[in-house]
Protein backbone atom coordinates (compact mmCIF):
# COMPACT_ATOMS: atom_id res chain seq x y z
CA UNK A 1 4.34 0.26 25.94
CA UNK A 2 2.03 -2.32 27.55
CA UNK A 3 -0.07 -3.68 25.19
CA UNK A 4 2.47 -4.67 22.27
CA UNK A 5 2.93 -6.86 19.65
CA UNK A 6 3.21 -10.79 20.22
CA UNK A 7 5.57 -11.60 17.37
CA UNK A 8 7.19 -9.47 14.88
CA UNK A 9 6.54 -5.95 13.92
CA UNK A 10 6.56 -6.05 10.03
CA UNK A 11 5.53 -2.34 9.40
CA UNK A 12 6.20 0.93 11.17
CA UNK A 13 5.22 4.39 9.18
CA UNK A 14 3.94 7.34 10.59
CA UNK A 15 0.67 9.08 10.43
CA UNK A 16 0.04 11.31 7.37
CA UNK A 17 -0.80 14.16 9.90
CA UNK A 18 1.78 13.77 12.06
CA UNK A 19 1.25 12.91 15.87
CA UNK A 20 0.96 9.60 15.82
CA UNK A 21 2.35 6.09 13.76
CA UNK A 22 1.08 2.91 13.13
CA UNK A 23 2.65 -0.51 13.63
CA UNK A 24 1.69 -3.80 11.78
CA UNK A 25 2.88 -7.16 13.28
CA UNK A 26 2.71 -11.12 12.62
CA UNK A 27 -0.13 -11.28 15.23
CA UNK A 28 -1.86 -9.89 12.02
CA UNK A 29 -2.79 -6.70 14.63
CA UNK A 30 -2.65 -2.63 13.01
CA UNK A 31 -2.20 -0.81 16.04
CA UNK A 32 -2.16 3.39 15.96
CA UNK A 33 0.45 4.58 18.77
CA UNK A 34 0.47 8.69 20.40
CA UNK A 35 3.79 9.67 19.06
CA UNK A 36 4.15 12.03 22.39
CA UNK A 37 3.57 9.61 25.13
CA UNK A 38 3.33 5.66 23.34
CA UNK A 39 -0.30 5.27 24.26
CA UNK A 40 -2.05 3.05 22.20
CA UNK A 41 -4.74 5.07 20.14
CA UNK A 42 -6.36 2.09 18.58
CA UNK A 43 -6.39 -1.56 17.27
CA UNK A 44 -7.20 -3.51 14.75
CA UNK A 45 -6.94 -7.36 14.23
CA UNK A 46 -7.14 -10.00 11.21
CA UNK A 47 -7.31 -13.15 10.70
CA UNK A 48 -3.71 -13.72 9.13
CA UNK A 49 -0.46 -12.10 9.51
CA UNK A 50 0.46 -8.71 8.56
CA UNK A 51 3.83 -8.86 5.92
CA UNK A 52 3.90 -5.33 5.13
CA UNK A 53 2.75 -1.89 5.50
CA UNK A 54 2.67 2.02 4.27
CA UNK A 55 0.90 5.08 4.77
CA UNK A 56 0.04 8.03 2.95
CA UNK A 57 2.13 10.48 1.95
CA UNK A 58 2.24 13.49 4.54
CA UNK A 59 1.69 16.61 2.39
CA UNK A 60 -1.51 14.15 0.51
CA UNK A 61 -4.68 15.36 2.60
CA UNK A 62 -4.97 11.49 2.83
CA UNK A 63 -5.69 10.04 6.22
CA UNK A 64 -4.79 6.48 4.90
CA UNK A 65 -2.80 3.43 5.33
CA UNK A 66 -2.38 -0.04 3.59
CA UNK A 67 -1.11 -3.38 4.95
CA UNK A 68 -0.61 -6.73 3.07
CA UNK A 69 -1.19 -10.33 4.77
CA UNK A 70 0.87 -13.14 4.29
CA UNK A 71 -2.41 -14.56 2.62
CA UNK A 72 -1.94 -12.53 -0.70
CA UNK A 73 -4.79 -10.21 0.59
CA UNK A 74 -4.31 -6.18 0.26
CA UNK A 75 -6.41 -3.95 2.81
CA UNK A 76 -6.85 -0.03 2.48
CA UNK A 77 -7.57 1.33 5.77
CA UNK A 78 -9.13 4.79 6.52
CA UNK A 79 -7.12 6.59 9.98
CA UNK A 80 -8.89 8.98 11.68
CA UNK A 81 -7.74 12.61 10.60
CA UNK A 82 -7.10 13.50 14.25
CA UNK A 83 -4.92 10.45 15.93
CA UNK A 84 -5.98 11.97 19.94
CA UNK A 85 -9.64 11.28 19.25
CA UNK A 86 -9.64 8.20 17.56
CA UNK A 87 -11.60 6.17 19.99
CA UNK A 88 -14.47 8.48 19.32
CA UNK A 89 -13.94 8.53 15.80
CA UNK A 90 -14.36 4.41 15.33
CA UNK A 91 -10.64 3.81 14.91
CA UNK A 92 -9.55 2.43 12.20
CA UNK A 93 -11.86 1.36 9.36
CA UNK A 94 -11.46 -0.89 6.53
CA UNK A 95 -12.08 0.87 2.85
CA UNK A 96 -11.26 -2.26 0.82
CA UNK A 97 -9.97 -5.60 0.36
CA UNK A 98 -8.74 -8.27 -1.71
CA UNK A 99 -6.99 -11.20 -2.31
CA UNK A 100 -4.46 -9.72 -4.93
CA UNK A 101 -1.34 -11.92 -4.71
CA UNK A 102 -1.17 -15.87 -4.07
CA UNK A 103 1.66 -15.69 -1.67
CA UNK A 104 2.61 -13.09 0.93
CA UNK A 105 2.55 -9.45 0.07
CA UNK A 106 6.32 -7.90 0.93
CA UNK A 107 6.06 -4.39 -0.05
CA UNK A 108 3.55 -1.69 -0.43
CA UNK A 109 3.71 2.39 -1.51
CA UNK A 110 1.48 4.87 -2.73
CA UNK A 111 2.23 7.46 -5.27
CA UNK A 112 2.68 10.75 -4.48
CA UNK A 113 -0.75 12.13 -4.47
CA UNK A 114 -2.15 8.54 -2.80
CA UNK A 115 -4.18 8.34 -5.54
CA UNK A 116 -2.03 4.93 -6.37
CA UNK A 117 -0.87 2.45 -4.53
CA UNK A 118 1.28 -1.01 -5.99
CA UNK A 119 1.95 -4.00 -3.84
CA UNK A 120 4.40 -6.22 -4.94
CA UNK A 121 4.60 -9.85 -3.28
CA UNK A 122 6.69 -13.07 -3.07
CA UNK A 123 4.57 -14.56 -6.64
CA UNK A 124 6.85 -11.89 -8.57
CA UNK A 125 3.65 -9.75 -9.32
CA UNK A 126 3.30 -6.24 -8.80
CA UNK A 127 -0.28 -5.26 -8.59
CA UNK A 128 -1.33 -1.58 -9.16
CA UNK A 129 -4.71 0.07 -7.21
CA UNK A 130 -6.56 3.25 -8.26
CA UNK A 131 -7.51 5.05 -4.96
CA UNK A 132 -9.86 7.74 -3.85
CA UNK A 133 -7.76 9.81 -1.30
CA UNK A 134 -10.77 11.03 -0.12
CA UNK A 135 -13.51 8.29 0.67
CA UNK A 136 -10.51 5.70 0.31
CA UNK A 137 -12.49 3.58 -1.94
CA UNK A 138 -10.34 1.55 -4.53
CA UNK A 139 -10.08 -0.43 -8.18
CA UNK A 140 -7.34 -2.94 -8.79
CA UNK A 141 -6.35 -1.56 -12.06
CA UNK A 142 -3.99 -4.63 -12.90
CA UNK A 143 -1.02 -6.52 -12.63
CA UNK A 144 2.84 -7.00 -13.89
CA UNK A 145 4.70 -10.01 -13.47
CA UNK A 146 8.18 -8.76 -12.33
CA UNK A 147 11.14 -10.97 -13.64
CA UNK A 148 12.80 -12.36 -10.47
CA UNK A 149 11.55 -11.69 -6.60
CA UNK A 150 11.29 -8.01 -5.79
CA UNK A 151 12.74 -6.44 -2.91
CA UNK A 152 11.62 -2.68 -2.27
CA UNK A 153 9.84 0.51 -3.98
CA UNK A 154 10.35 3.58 -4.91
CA UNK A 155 7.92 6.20 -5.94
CA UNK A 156 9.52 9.78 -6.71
CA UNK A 157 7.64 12.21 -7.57
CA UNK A 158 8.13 13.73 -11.12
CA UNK A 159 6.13 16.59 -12.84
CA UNK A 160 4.54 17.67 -16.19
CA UNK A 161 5.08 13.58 -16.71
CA UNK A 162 3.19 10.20 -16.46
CA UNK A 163 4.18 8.74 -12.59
CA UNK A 164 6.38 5.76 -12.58
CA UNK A 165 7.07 3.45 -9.41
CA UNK A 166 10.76 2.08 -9.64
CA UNK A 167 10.93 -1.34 -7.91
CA UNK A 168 14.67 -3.19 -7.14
CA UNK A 169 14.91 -6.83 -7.62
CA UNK A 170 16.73 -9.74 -5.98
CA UNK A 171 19.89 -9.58 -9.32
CA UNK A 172 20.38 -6.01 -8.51
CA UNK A 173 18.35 -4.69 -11.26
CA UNK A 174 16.00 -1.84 -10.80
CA UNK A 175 12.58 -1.77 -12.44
CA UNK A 176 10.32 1.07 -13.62
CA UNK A 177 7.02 0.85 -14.23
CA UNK A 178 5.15 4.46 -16.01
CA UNK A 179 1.77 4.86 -15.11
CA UNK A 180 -0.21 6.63 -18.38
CA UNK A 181 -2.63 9.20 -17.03
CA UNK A 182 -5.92 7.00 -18.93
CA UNK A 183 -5.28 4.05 -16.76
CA UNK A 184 -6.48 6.53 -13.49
CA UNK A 185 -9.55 8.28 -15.74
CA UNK A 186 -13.13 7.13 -14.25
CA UNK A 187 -14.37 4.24 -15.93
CA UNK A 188 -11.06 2.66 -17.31
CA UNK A 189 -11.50 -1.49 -16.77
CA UNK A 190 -9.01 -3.99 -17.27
CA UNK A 191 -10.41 -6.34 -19.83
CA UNK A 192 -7.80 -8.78 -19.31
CA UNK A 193 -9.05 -12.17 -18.21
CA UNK A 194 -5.85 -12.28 -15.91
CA UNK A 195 -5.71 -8.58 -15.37
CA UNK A 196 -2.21 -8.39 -16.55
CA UNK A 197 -0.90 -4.76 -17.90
CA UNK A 198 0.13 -4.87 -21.10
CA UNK A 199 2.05 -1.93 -22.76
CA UNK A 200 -1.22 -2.04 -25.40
CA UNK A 201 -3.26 -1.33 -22.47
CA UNK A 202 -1.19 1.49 -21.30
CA UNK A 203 1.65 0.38 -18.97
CA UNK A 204 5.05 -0.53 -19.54
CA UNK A 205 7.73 -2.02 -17.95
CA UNK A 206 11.58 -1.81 -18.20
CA UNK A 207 14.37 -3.46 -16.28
CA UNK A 208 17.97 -1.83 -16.40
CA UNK A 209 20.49 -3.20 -14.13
């Protein structure tokens, strides 16, 4: 691989249709690799660094990624569907972004279906997004303020049950945050001044060590 990364890669996940994987680095460069032969499928560059990164579940029918900047800021990215043409296809595009956290973002993971996705970042919060798998348009739905620094998450996927995202903190402790089912029905706002979850609004939280 000739053209790499100058500095650290931060992110490595593969496509959700298989083929190909992307790479996100402290050069603040997403770059879309041939899985076959290393060839660098296409590039994308921002004006901070990249801190973290995730894609899609594979079984989805989302062509989608997410990275998070050591700026707080969360982008959605749309991948083309088929990795060997994406030159012709425009690459990769930008869906959405925004300035979610006020200090770098160190984890990212969509639910199941990709119809989620929760960021977590070195301010404690975890911040939850409503996507469209499809167009991979998104809402910031809202935030909870995590106890101590979080280090990883989880999202298993449970039926004929509201989805929860389990998240492990710096003490050890694991946290689980459900998901109701009105917080992802069209028109739901947060009418929070500080867009914090409440349970009253639909989300809780639990810690258990």
């Amino acid at each position: 691989v000739l053209d790499c990364h100058l500095g650290t890669v931060v992110g490595l996940a593969p496509h959700p249709a298989g083929g190909a994987f992307l790479t996100a680095g402290s050069d603040g460069s997403v770059r879309l690799w041939g899985a076959k032969d290393g060839a660098l499928l296409s590039k994308r560059t921002f004006s901070s660094a990249q801190t973290a990164m995730a894609t899609a579940p594979g079984g989805s029918g989302a062509a989608l990624a997410a990275v998070g900047s050591a700026t707080g800021v969360l982008r959605l990215l749309a991948l083309p569907t088929d990795p060997a043409a994406a030159a012709a296809s425009g690459g990769v595009r930008v869906t959405y972004r925004r300035r979610l956290h006020t200090a770098p973002i160190t984890s990212i993971a969509f639910s199941p279906k990709a119809n989620v996705l929760v960021s977590a970042g070195r301010d404690n919060s975890v911040w939850l997004v409503s996507v469209s798998p499809r167009t991979g348009s998104a809402t910031a739905l809202g935030n909870v303020v995590a106890p101590e620094p979080v280090l990883s998450i989880a999202w298993p996927e449970v039926t004929d049950a509201d989805e929860s995202v389990l998240i492990s903190l710096a003490s050890g402790g694991i946290m689980c945050i459900a998901i109701p089912a009105e917080l992802l029905t069209p028109g739901w706002r947060n009418l929070s001044p500080d867009m914090v979850l409440k349970p009253s609004a639909g989300a809780a939280a639990a810690a258990a060590s």
